[in-house]
PDB file of N, CA and C in Angstrom:
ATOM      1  N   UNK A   1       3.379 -26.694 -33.692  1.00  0.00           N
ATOM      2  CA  UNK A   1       3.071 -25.318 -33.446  1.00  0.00           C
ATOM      3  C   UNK A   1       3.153 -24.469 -34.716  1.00  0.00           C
ATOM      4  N   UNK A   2       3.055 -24.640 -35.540  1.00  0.00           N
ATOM      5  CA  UNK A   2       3.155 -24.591 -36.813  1.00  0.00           C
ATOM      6  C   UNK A   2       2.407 -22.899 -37.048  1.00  0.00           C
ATOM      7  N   UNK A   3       1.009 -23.481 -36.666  1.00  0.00           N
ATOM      8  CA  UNK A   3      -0.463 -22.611 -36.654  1.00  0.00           C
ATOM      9  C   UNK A   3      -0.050 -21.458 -35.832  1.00  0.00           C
ATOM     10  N   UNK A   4       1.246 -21.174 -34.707  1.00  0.00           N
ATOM     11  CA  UNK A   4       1.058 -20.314 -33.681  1.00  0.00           C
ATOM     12  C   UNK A   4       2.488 -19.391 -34.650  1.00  0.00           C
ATOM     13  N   UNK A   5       3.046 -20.537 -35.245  1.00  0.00           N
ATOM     14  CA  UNK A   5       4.350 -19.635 -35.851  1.00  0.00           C
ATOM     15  C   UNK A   5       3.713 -18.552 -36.685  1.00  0.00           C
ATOM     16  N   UNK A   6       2.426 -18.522 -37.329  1.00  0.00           N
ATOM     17  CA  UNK A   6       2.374 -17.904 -38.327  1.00  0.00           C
ATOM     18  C   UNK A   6       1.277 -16.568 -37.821  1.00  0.00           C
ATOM     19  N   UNK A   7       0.880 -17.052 -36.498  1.00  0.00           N
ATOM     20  CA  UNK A   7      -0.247 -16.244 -36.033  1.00  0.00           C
ATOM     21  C   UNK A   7       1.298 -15.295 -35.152  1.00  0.00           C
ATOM     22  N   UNK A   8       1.828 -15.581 -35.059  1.00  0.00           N
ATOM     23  CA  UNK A   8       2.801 -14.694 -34.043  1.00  0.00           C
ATOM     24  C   UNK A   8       3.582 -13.818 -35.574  1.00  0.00           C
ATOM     25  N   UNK A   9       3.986 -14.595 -36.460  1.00  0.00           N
ATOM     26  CA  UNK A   9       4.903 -13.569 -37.312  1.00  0.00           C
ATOM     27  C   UNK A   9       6.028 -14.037 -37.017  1.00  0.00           C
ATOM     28  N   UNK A  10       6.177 -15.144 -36.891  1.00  0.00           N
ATOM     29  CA  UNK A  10       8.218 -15.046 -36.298  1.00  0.00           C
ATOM     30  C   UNK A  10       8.834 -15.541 -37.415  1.00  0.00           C
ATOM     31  N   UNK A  11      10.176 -14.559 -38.205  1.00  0.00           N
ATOM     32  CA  UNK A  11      10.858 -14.586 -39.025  1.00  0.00           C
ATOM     33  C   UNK A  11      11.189 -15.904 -39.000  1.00  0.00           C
ATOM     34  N   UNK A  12      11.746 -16.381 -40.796  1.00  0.00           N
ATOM     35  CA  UNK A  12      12.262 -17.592 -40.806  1.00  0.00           C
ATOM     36  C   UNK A  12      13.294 -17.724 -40.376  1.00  0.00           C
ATOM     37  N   UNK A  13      14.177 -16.689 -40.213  1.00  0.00           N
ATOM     38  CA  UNK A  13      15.697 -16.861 -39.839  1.00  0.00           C
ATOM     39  C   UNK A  13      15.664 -17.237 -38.547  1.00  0.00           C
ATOM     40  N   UNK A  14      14.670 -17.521 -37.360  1.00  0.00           N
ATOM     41  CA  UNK A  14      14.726 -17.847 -36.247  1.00  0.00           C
ATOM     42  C   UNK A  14      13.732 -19.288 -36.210  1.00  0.00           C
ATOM     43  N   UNK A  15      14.380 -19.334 -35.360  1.00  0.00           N
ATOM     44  CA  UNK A  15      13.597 -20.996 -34.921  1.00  0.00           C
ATOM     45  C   UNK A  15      14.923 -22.136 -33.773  1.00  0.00           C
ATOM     46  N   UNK A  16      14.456 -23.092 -33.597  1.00  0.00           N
ATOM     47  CA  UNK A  16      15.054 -24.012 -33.055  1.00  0.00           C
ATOM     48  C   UNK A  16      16.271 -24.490 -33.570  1.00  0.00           C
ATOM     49  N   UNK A  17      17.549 -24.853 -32.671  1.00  0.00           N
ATOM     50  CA  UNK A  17      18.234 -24.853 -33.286  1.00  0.00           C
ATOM     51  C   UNK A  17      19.029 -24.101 -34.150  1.00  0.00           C
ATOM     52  N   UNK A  18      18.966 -22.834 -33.686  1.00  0.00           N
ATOM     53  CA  UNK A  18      19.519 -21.491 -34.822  1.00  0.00           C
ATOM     54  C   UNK A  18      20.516 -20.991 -33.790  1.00  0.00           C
ATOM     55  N   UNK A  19      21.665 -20.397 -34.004  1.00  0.00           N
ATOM     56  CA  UNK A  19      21.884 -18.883 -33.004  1.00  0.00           C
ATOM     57  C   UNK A  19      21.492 -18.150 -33.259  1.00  0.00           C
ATOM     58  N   UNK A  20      21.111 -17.175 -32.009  1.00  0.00           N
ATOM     59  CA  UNK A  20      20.374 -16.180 -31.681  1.00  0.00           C
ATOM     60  C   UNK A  20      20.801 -15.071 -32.681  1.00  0.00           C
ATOM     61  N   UNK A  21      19.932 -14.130 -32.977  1.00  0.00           N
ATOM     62  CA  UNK A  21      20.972 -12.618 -33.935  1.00  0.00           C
ATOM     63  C   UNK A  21      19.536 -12.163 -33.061  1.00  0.00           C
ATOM     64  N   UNK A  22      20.319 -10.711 -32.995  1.00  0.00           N
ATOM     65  CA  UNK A  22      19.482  -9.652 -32.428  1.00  0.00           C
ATOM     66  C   UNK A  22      18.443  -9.097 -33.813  1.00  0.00           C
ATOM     67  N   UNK A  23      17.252  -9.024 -33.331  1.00  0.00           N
ATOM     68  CA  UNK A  23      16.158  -8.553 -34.113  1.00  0.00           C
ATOM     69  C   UNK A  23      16.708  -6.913 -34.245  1.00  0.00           C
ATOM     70  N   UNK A  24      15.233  -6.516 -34.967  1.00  0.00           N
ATOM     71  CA  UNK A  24      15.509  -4.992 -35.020  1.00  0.00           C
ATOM     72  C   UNK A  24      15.156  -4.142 -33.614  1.00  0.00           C
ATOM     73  N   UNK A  25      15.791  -2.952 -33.736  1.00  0.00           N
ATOM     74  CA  UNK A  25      15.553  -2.661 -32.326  1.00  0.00           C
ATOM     75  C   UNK A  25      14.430  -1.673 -31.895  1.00  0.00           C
ATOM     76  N   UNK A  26      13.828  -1.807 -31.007  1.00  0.00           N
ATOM     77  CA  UNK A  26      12.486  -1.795 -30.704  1.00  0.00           C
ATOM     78  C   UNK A  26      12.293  -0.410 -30.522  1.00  0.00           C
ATOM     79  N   UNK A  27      11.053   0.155 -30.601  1.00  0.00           N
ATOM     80  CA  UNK A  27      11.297   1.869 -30.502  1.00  0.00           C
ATOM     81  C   UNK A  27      11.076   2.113 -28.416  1.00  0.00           C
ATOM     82  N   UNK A  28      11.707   3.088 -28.327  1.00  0.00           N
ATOM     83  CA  UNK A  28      11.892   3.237 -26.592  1.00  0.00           C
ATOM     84  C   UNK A  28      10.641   3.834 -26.494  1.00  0.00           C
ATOM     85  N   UNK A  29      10.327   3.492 -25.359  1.00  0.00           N
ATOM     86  CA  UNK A  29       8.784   4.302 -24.571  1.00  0.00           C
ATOM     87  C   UNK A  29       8.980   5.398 -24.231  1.00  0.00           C
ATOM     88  N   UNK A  30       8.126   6.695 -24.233  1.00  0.00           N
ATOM     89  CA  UNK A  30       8.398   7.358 -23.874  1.00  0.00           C
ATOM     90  C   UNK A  30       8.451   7.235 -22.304  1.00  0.00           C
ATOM     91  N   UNK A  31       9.298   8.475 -21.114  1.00  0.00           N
ATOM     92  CA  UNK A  31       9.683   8.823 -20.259  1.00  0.00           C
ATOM     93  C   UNK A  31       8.198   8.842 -19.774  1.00  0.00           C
ATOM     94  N   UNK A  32       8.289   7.794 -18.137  1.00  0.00           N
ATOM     95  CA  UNK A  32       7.030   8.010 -17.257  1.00  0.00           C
ATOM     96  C   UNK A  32       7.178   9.676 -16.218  1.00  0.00           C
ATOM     97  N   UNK A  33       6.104   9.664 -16.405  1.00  0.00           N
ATOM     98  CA  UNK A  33       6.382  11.060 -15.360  1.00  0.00           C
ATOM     99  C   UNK A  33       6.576  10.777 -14.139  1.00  0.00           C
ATOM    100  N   UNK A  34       7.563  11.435 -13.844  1.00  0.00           N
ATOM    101  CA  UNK A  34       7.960  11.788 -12.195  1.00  0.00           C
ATOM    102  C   UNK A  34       7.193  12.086 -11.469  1.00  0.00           C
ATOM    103  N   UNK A  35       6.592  11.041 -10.463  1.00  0.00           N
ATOM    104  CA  UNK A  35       5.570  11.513  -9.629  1.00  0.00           C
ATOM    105  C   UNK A  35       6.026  11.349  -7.880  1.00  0.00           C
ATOM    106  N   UNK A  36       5.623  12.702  -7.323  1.00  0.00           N
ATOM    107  CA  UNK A  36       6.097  12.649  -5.974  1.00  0.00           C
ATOM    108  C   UNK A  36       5.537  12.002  -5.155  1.00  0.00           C
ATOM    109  N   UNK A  37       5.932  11.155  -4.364  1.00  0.00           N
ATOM    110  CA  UNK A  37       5.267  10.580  -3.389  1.00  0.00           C
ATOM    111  C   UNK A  37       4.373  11.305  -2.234  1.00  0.00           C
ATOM    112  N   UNK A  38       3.166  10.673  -1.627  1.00  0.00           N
ATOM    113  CA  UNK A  38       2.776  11.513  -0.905  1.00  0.00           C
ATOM    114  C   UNK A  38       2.768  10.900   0.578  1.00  0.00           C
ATOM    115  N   UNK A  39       3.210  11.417   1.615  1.00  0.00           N
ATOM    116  CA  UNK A  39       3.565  11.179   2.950  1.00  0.00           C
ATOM    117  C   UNK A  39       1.944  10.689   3.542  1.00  0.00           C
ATOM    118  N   UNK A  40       1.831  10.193   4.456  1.00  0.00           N
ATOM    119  CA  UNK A  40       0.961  10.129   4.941  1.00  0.00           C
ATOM    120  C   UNK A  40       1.292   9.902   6.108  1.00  0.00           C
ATOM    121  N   UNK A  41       0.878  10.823   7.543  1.00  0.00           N
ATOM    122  CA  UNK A  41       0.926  10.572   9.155  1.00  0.00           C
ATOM    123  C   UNK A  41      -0.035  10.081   9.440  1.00  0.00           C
ATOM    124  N   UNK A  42       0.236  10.176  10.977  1.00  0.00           N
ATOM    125  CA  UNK A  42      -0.447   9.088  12.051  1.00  0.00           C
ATOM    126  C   UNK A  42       0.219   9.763  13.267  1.00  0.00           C
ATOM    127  N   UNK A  43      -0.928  10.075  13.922  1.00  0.00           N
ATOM    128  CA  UNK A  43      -0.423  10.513  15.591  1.00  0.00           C
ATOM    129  C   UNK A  43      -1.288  10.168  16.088  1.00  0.00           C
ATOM    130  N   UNK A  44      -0.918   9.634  17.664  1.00  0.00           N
ATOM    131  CA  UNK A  44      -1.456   8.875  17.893  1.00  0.00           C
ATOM    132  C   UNK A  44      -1.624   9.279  19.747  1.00  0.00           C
ATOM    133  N   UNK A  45      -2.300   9.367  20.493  1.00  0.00           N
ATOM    134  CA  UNK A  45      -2.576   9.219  22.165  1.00  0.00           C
ATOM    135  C   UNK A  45      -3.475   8.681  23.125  1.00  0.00           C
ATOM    136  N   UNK A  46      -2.788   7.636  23.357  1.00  0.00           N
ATOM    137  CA  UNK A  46      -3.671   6.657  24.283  1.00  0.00           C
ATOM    138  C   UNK A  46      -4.110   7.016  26.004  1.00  0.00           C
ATOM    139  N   UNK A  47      -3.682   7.595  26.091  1.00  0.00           N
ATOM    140  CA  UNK A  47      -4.157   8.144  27.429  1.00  0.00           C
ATOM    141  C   UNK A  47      -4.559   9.744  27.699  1.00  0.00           C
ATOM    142  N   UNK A  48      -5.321  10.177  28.736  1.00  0.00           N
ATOM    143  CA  UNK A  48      -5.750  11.550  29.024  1.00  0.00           C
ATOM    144  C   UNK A  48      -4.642  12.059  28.885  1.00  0.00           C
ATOM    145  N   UNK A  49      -3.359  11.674  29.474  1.00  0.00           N
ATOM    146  CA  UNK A  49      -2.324  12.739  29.859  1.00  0.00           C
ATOM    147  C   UNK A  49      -1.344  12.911  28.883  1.00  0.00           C
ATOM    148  N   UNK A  50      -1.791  12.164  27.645  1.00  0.00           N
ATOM    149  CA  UNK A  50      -0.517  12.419  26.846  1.00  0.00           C
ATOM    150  C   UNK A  50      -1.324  13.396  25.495  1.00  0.00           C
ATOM    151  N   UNK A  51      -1.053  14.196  25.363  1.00  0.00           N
ATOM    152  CA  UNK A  51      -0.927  15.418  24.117  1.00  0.00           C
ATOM    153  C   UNK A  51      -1.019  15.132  22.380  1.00  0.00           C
ATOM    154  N   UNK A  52      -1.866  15.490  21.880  1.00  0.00           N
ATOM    155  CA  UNK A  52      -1.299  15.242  20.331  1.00  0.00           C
ATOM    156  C   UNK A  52      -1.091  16.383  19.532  1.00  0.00           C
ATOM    157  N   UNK A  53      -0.734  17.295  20.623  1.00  0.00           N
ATOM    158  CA  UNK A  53      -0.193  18.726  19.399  1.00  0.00           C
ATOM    159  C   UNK A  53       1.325  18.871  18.830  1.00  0.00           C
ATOM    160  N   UNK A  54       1.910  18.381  19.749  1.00  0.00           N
ATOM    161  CA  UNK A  54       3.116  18.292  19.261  1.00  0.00           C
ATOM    162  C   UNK A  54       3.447  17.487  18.319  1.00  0.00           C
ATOM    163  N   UNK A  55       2.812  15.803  18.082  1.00  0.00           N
ATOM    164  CA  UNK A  55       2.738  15.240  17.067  1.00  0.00           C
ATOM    165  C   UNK A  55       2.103  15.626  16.150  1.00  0.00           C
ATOM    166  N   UNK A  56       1.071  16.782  15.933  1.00  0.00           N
ATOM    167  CA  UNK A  56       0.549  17.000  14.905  1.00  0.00           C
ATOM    168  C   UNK A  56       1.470  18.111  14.196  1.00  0.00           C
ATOM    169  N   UNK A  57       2.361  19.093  15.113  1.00  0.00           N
ATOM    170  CA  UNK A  57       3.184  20.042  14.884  1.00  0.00           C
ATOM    171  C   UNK A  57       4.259  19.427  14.023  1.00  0.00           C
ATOM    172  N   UNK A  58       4.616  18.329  14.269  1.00  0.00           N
ATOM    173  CA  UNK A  58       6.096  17.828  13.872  1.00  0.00           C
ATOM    174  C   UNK A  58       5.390  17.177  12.358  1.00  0.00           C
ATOM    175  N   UNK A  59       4.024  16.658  12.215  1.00  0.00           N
ATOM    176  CA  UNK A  59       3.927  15.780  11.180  1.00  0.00           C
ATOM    177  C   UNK A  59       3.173  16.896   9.933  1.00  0.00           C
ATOM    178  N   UNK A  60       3.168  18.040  10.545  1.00  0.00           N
ATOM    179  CA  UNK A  60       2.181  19.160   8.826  1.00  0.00           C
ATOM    180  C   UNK A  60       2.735  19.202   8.443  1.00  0.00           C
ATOM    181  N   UNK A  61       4.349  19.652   8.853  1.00  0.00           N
ATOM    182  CA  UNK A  61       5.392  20.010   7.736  1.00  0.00           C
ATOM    183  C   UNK A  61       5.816  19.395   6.504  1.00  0.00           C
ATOM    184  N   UNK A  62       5.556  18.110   6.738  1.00  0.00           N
ATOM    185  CA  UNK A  62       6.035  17.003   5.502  1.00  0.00           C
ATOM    186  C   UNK A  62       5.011  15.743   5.233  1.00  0.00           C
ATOM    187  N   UNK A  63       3.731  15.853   5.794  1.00  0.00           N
ATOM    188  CA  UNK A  63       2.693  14.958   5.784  1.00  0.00           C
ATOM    189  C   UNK A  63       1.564  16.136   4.884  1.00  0.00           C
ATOM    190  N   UNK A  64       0.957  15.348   3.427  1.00  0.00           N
ATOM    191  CA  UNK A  64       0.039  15.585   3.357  1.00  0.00           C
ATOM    192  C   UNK A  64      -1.324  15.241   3.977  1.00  0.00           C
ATOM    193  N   UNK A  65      -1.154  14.384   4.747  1.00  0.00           N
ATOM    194  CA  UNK A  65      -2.680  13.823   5.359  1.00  0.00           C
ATOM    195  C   UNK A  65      -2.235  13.457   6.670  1.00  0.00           C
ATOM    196  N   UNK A  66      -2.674  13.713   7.772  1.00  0.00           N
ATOM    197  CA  UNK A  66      -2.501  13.334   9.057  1.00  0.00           C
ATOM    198  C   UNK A  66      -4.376  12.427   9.201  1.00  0.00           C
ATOM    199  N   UNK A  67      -4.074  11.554  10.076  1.00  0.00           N
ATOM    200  CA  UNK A  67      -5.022  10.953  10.530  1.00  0.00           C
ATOM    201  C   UNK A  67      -5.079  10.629  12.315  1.00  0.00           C
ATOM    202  N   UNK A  68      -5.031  12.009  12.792  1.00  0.00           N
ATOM    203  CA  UNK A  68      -4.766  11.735  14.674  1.00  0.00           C
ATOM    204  C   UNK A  68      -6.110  10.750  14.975  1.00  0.00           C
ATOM    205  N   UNK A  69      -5.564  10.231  16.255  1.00  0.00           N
ATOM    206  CA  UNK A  69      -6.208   9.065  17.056  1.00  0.00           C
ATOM    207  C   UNK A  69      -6.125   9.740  18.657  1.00  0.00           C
ATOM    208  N   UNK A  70      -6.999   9.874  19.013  1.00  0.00           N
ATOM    209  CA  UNK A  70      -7.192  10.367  20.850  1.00  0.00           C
ATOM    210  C   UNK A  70      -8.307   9.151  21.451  1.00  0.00           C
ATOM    211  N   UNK A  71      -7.492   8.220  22.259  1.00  0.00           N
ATOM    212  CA  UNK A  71      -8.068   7.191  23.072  1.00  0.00           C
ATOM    213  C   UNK A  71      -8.141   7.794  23.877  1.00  0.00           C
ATOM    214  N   UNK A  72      -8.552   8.275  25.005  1.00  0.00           N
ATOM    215  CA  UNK A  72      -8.436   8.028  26.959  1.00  0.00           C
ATOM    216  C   UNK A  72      -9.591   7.119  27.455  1.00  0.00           C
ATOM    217  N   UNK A  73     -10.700   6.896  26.687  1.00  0.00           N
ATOM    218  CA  UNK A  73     -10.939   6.295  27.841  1.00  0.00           C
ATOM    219  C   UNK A  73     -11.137   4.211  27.187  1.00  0.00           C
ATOM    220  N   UNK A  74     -11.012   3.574  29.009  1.00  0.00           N
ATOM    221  CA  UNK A  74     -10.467   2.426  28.367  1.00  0.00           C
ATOM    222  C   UNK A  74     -11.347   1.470  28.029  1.00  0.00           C
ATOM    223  N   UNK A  75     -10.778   0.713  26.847  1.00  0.00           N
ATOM    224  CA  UNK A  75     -12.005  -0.080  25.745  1.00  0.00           C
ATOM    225  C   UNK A  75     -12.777   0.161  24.934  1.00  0.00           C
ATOM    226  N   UNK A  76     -12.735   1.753  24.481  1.00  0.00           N
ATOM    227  CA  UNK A  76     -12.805   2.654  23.878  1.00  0.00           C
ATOM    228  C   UNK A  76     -12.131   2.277  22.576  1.00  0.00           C
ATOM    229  N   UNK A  77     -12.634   1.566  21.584  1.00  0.00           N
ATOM    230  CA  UNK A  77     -12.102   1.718  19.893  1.00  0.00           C
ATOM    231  C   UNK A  77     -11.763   2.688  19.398  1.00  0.00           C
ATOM    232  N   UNK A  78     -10.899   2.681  18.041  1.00  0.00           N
ATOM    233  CA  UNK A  78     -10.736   4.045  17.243  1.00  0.00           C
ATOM    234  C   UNK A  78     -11.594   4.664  16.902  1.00  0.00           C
ATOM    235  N   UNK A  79     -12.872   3.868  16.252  1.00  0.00           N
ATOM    236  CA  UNK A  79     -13.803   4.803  15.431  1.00  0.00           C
ATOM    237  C   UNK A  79     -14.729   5.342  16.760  1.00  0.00           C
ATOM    238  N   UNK A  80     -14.467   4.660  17.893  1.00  0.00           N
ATOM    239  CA  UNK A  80     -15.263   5.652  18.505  1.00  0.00           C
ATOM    240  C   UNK A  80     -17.060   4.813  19.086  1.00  0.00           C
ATOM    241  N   UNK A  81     -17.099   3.758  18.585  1.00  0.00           N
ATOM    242  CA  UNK A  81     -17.732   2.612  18.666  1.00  0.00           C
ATOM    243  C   UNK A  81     -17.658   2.133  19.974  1.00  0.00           C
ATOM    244  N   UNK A  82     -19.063   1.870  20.734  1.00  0.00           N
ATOM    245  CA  UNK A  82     -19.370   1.465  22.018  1.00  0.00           C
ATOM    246  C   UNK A  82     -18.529  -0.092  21.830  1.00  0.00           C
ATOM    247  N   UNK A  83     -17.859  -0.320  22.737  1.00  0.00           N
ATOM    248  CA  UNK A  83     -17.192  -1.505  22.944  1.00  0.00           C
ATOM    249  C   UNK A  83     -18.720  -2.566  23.200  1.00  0.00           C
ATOM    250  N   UNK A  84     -18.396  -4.341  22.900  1.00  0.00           N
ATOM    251  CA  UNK A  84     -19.035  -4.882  23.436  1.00  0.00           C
ATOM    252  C   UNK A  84     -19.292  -5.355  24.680  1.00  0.00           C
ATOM    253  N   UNK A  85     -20.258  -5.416  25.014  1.00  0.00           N
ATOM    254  CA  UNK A  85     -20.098  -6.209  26.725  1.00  0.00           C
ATOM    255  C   UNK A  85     -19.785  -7.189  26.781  1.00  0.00           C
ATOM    256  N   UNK A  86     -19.293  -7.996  28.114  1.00  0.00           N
ATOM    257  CA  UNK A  86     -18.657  -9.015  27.948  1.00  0.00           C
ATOM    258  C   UNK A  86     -19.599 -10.424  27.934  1.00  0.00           C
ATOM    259  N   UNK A  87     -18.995 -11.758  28.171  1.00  0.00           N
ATOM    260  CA  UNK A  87     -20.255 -12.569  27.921  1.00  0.00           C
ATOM    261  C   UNK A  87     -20.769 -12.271  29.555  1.00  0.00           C
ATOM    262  N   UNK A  88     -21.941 -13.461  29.712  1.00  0.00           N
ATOM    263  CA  UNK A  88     -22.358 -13.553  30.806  1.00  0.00           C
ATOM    264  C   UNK A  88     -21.755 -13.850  31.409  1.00  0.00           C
ATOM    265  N   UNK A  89     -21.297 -13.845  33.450  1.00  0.00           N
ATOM    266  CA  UNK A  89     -20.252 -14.371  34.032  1.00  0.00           C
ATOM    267  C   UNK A  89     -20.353 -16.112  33.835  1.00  0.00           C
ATOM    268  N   UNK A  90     -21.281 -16.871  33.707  1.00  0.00           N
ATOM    269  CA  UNK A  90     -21.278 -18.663  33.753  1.00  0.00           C
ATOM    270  C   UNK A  90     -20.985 -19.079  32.376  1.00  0.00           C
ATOM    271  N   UNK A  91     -20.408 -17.783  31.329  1.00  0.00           N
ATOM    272  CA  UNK A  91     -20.208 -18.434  30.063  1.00  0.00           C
ATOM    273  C   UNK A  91     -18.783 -18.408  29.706  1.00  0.00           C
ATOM    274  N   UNK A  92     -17.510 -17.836  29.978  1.00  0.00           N
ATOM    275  CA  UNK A  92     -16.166 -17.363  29.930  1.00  0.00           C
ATOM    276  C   UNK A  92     -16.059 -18.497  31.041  1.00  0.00           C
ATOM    277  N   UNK A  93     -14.153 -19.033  29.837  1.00  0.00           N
ATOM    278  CA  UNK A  93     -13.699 -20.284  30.070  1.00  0.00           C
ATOM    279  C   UNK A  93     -12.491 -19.991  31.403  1.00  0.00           C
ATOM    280  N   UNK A  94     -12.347 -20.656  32.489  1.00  0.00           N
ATOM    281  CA  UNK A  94     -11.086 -19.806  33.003  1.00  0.00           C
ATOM    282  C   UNK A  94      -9.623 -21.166  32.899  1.00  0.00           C
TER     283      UNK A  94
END
């Protein structure tokens, strides 16, 4: 490794077989900035009879982004997307 010692730079005083000595000491990075995290909600109601104001009430205060979900009716996806029909009745295994 001869070829890699010299492409790296590594002092003669180090190598195999040596004890270790501390090199010079390295300059510090500067300080990353403090960055606040950002909350993200989710409220959520699967049926007619259940409400999402109160979950939306409880989650502005400390949520930058709410993303509510209102299911009622059933087989009904999130995005809102016609469900598929099912197979034909002589094709489903029982």
């Amino acid at each position: 490794m001869p070829t890699l010692r010299e492409e790296l730079a590594v002092p003669e005083d180090r190598g195999p077989g040596r004890p270790w000595k501390a090199g010079p000491p390295v300059e510090a990075l500067p300080a990353a900035a403090v960055v606040k995290p950002i909350r993200i909600g989710y409220a959520r109601c699967s049926t007619a009879q259940q409400e999402l104001a109160s979950q939306l009430a409880a989650l502005e205060p400390v949520c930058k982004r709410i993303f509510p979900e209102k299911i009622s009716t059933p087989g009904q996806d999130p995005a809102g997307q016609v469900p598929q029909p099912p197979p034909p009745s002589g094709t489903h295994r029982k």
